[in-house]
PDB file of N, CA and C in Angstrom:
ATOM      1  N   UNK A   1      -7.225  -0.698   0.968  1.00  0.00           N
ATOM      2  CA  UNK A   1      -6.125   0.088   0.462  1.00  0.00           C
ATOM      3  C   UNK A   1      -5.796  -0.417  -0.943  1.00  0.00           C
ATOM      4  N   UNK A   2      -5.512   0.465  -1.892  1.00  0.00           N
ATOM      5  CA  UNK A   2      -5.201   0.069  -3.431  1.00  0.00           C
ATOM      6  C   UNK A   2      -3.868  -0.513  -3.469  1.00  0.00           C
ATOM      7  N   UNK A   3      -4.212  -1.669  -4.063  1.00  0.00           N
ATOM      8  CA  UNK A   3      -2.706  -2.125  -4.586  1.00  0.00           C
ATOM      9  C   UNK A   3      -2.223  -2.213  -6.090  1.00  0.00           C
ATOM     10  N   UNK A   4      -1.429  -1.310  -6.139  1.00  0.00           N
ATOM     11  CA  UNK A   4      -0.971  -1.161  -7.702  1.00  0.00           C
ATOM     12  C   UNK A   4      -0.845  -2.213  -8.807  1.00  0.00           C
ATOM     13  N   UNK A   5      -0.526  -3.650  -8.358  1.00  0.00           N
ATOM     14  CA  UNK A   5      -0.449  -5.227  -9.248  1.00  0.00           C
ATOM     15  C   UNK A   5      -2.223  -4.997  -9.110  1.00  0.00           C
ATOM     16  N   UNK A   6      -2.838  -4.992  -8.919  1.00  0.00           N
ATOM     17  CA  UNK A   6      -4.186  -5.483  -9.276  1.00  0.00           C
ATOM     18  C   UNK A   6      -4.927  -4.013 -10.479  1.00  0.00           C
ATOM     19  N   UNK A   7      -3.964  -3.429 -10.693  1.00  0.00           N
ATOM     20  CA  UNK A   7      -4.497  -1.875 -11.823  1.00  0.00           C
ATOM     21  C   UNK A   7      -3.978  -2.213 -12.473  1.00  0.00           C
ATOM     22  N   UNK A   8      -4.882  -1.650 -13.692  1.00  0.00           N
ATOM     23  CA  UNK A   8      -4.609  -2.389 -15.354  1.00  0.00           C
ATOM     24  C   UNK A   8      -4.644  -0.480 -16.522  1.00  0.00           C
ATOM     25  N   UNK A   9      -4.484   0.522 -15.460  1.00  0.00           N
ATOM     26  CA  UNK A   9      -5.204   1.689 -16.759  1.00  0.00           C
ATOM     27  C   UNK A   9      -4.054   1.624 -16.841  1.00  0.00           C
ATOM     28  N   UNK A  10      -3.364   3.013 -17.797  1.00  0.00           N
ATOM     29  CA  UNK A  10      -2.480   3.857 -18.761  1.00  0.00           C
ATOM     30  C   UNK A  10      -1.486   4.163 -17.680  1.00  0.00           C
ATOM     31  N   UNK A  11      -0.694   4.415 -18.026  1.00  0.00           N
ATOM     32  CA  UNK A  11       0.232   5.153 -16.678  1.00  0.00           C
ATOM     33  C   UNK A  11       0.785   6.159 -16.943  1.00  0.00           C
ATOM     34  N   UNK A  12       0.554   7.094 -16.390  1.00  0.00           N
ATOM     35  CA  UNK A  12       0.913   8.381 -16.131  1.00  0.00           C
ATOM     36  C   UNK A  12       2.218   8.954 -15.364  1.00  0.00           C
ATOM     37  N   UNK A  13       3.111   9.991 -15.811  1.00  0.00           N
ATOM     38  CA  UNK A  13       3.941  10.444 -14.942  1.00  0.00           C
ATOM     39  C   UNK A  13       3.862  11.527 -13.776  1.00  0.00           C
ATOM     40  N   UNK A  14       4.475  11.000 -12.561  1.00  0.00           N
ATOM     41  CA  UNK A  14       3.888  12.193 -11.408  1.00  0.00           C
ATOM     42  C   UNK A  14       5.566  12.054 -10.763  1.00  0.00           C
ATOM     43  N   UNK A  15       5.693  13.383 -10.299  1.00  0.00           N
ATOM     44  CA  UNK A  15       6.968  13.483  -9.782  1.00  0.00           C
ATOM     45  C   UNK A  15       6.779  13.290  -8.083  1.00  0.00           C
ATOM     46  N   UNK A  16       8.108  12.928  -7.734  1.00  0.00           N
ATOM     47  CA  UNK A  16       8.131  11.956  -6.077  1.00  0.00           C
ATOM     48  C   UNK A  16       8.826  12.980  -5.489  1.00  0.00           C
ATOM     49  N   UNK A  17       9.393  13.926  -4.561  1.00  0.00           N
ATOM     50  CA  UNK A  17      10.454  14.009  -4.121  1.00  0.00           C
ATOM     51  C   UNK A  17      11.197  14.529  -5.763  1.00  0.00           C
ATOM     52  N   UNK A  18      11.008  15.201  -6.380  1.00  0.00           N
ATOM     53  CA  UNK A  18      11.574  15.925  -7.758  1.00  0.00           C
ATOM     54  C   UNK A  18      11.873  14.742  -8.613  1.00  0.00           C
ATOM     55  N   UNK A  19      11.818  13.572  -8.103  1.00  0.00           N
ATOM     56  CA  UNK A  19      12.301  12.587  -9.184  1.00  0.00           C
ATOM     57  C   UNK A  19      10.312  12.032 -10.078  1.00  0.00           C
ATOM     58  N   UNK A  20      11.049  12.099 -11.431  1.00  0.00           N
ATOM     59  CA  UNK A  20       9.816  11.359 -12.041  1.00  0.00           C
ATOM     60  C   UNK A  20       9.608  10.220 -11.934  1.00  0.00           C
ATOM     61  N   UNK A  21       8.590   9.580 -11.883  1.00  0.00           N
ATOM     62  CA  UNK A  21       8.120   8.278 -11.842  1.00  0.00           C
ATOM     63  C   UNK A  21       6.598   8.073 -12.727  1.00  0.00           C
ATOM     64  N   UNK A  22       6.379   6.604 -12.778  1.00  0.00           N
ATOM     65  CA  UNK A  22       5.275   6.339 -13.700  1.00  0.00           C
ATOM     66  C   UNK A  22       4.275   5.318 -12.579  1.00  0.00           C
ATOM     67  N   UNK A  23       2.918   5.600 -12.591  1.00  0.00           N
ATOM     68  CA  UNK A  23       2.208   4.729 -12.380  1.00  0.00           C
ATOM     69  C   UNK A  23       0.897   4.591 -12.891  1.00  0.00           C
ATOM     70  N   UNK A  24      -0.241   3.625 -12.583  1.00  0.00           N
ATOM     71  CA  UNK A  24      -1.537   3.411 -13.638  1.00  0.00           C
ATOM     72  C   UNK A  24      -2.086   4.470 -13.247  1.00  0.00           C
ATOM     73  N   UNK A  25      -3.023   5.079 -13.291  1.00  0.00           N
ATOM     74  CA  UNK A  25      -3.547   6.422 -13.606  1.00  0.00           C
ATOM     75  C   UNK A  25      -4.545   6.025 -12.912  1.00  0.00           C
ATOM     76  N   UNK A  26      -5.446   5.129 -12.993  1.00  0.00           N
ATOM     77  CA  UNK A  26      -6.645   3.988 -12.143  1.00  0.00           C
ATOM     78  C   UNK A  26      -5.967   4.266 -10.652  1.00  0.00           C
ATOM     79  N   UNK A  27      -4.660   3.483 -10.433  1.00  0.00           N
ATOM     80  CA  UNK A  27      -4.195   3.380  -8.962  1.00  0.00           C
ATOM     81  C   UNK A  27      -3.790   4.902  -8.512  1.00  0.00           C
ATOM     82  N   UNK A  28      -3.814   6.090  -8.936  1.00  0.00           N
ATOM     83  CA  UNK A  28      -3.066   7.122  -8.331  1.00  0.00           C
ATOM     84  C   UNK A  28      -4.713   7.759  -8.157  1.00  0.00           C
ATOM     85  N   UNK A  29      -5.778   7.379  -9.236  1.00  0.00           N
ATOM     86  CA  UNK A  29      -6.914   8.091  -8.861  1.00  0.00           C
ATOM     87  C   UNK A  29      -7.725   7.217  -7.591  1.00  0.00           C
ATOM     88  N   UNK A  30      -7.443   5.890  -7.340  1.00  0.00           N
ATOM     89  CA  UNK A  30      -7.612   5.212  -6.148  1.00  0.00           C
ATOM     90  C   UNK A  30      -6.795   6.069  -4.801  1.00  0.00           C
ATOM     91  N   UNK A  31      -5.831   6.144  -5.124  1.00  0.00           N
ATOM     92  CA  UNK A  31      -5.117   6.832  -3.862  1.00  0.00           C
ATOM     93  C   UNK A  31      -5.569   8.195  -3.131  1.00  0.00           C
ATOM     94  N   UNK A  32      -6.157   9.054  -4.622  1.00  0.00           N
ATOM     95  CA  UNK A  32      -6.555  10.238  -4.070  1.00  0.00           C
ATOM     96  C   UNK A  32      -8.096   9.877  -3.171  1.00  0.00           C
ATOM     97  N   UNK A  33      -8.889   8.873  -3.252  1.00  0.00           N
ATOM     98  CA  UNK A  33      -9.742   8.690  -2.662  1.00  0.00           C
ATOM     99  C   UNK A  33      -9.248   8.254  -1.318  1.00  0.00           C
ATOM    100  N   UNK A  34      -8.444   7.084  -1.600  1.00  0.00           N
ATOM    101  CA  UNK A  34      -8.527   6.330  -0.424  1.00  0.00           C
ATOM    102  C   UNK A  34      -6.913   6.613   0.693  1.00  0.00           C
ATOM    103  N   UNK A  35      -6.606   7.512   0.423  1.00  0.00           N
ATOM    104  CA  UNK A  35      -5.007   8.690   1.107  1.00  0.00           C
ATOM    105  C   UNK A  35      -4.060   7.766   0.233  1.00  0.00           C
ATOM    106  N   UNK A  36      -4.026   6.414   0.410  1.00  0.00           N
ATOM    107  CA  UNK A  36      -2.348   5.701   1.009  1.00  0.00           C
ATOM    108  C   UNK A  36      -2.690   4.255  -0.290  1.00  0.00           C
ATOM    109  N   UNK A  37      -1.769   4.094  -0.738  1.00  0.00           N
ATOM    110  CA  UNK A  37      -1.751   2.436  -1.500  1.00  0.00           C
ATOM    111  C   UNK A  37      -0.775   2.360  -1.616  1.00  0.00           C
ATOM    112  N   UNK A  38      -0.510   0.657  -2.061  1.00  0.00           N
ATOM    113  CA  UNK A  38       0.872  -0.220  -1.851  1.00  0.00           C
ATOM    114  C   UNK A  38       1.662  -0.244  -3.601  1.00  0.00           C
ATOM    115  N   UNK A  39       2.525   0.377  -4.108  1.00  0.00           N
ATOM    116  CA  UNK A  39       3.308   0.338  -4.918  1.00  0.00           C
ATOM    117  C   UNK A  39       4.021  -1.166  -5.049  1.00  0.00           C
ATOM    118  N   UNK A  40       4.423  -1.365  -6.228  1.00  0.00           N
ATOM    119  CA  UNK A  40       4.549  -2.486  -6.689  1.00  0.00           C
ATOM    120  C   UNK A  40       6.141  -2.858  -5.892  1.00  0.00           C
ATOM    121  N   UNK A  41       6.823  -2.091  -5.179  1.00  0.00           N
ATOM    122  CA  UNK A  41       8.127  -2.365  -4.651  1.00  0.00           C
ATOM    123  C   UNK A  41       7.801  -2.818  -3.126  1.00  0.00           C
ATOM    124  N   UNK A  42       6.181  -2.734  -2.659  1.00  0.00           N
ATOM    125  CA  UNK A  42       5.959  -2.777  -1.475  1.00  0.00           C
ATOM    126  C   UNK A  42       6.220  -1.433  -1.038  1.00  0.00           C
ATOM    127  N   UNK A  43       6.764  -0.420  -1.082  1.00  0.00           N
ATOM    128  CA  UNK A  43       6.460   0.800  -0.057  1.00  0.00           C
ATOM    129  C   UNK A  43       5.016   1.264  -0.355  1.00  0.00           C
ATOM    130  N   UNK A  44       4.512   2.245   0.142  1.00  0.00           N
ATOM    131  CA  UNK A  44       3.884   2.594   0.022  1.00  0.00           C
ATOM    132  C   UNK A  44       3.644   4.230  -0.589  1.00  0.00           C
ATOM    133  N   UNK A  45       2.727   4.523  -1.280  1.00  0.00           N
ATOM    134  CA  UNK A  45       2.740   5.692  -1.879  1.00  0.00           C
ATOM    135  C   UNK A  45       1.167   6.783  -1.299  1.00  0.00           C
ATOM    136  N   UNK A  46       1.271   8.014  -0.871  1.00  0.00           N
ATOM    137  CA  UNK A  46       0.251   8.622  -0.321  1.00  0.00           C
ATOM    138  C   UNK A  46       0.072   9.985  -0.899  1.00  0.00           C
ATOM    139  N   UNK A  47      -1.157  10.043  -0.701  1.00  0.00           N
ATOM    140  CA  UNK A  47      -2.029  11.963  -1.177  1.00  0.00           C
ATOM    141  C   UNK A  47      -2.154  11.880   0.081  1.00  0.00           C
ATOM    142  N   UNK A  48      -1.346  13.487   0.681  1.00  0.00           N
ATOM    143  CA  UNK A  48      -1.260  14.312   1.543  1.00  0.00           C
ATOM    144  C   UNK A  48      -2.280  15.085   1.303  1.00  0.00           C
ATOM    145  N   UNK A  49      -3.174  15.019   2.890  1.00  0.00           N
ATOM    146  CA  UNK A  49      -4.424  15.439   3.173  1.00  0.00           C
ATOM    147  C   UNK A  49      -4.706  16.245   3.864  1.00  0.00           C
ATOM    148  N   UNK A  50      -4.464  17.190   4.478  1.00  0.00           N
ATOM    149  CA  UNK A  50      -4.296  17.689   5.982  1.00  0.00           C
ATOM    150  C   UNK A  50      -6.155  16.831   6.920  1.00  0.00           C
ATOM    151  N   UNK A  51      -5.541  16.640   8.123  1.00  0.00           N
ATOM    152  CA  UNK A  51      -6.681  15.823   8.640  1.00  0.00           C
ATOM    153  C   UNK A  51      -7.108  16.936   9.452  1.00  0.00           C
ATOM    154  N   UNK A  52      -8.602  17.031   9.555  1.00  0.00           N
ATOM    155  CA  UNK A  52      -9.083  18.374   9.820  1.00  0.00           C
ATOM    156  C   UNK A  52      -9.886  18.275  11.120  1.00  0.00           C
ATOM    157  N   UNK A  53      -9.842  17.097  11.491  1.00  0.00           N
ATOM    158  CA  UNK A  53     -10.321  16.888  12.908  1.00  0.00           C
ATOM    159  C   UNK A  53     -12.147  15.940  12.685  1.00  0.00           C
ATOM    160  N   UNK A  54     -12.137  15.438  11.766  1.00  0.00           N
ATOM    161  CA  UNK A  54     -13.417  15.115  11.332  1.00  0.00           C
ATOM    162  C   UNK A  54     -13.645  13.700  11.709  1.00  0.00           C
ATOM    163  N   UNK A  55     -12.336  12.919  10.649  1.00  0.00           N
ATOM    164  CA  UNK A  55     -13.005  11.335  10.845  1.00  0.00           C
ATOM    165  C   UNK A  55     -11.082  10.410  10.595  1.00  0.00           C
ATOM    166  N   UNK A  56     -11.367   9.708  10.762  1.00  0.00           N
ATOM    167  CA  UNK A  56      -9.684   8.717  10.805  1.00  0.00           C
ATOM    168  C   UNK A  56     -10.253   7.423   9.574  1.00  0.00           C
ATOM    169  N   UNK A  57      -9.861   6.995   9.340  1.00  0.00           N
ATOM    170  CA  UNK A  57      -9.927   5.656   8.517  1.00  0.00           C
ATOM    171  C   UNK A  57      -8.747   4.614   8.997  1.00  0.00           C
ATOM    172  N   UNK A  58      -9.649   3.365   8.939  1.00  0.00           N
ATOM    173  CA  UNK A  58      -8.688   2.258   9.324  1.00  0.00           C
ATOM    174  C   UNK A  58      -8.747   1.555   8.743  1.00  0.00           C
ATOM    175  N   UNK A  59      -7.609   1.133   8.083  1.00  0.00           N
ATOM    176  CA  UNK A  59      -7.503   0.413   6.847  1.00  0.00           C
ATOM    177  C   UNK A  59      -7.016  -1.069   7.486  1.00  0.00           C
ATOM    178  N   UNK A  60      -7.948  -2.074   6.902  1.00  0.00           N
ATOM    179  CA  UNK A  60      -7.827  -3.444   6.972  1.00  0.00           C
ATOM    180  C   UNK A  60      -7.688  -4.090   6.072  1.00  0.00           C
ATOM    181  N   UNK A  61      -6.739  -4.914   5.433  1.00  0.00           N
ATOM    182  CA  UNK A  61      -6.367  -5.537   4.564  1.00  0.00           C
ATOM    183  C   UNK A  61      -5.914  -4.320   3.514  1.00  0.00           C
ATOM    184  N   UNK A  62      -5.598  -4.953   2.380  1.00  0.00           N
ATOM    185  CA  UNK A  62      -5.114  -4.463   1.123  1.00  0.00           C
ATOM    186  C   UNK A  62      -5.901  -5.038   0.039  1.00  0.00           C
ATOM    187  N   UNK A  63      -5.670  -4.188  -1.166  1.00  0.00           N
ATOM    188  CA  UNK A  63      -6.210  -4.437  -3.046  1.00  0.00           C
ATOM    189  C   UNK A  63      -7.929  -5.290  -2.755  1.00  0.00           C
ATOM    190  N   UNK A  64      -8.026  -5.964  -3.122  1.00  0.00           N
ATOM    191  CA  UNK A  64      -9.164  -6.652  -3.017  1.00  0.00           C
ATOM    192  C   UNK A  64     -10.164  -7.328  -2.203  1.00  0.00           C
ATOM    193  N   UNK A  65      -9.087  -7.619  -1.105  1.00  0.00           N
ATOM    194  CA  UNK A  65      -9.374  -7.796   0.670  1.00  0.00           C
ATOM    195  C   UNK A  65      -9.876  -6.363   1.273  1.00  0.00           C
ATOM    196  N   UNK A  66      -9.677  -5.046   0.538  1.00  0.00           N
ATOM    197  CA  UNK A  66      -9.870  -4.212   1.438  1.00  0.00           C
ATOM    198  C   UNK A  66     -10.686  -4.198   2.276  1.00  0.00           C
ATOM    199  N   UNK A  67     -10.796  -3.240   3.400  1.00  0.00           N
ATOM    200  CA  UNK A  67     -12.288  -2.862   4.493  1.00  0.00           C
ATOM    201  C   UNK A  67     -11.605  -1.798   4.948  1.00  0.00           C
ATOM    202  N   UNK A  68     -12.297  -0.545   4.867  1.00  0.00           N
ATOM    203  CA  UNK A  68     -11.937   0.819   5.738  1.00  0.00           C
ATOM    204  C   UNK A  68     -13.133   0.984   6.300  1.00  0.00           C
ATOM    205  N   UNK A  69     -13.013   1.140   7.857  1.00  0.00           N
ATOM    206  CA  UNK A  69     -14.038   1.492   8.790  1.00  0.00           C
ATOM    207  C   UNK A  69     -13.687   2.764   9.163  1.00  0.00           C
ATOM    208  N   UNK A  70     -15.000   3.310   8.655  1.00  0.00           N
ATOM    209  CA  UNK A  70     -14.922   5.045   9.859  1.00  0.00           C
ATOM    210  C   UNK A  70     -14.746   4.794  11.194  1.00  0.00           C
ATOM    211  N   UNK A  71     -13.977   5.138  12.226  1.00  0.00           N
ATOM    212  CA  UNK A  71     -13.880   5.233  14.037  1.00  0.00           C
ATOM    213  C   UNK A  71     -14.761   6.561  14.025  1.00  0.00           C
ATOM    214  N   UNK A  72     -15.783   6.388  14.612  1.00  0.00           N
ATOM    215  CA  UNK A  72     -16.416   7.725  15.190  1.00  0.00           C
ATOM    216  C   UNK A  72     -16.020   7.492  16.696  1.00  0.00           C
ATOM    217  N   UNK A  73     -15.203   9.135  17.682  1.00  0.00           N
ATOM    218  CA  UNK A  73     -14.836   9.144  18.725  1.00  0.00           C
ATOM    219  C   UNK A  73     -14.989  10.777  18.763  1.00  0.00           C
ATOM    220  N   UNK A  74     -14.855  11.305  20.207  1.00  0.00           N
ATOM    221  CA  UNK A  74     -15.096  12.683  20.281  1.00  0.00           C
ATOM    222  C   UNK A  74     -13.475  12.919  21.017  1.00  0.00           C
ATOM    223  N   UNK A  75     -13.442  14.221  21.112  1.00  0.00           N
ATOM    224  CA  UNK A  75     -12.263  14.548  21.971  1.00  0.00           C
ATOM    225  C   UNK A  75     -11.536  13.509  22.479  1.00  0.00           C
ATOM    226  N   UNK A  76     -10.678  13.116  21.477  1.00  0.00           N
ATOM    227  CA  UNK A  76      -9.664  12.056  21.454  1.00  0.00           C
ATOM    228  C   UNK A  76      -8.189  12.701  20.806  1.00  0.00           C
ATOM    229  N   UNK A  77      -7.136  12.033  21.266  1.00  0.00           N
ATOM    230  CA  UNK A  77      -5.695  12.329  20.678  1.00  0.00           C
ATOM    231  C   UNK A  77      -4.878  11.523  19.797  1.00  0.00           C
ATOM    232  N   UNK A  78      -4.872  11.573  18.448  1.00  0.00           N
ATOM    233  CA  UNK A  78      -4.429  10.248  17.778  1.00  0.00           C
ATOM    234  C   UNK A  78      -2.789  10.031  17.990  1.00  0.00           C
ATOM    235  N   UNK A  79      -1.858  11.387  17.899  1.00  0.00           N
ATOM    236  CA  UNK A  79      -1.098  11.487  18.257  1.00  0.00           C
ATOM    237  C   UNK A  79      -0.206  11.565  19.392  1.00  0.00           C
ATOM    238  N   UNK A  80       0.559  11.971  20.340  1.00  0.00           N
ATOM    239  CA  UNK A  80       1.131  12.750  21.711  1.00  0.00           C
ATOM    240  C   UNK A  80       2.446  12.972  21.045  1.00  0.00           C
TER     241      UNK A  80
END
């Protein structure tokens, strides 16, 4: 998972919830790959994906520690 202290590009403005905000342009194009990364306040910031029934990602560790493993499973319920 991307963590925003370890991005060094330009920063760009993207609006939250109608409010503007700024972040590196590197970490928001990390996010669109990887859904979800950790903002420098600790919350977290995400690209909404719709999940289409294909594959899940499990994210282990964070920034430089990362590891995302595909789960391959069939007719399973992630939710109830």
């Amino acid at each position: 998972m991307p963590v925003e202290k370890d991005c060094a590009g330009k920063f760009i403005g993207i609006n939250i919830d109608e409010e503007p905000r700024e972040f590196r342009q590197d970490f928001t194009d990390a996010i669109k790959i990887k859904d979800w990364g950790k903002i420098l306040s600790g919350n977290y910031l995400g690209w909404y994906d719709s999940i289409k029934g294909k594959y899940i990602d499990l994210f282990a560790g964070e920034g430089k520690l990362d590891e995302t493993f595909c789960v391959t499973s069939y007719d399973n319920k992630v939710c109830q």
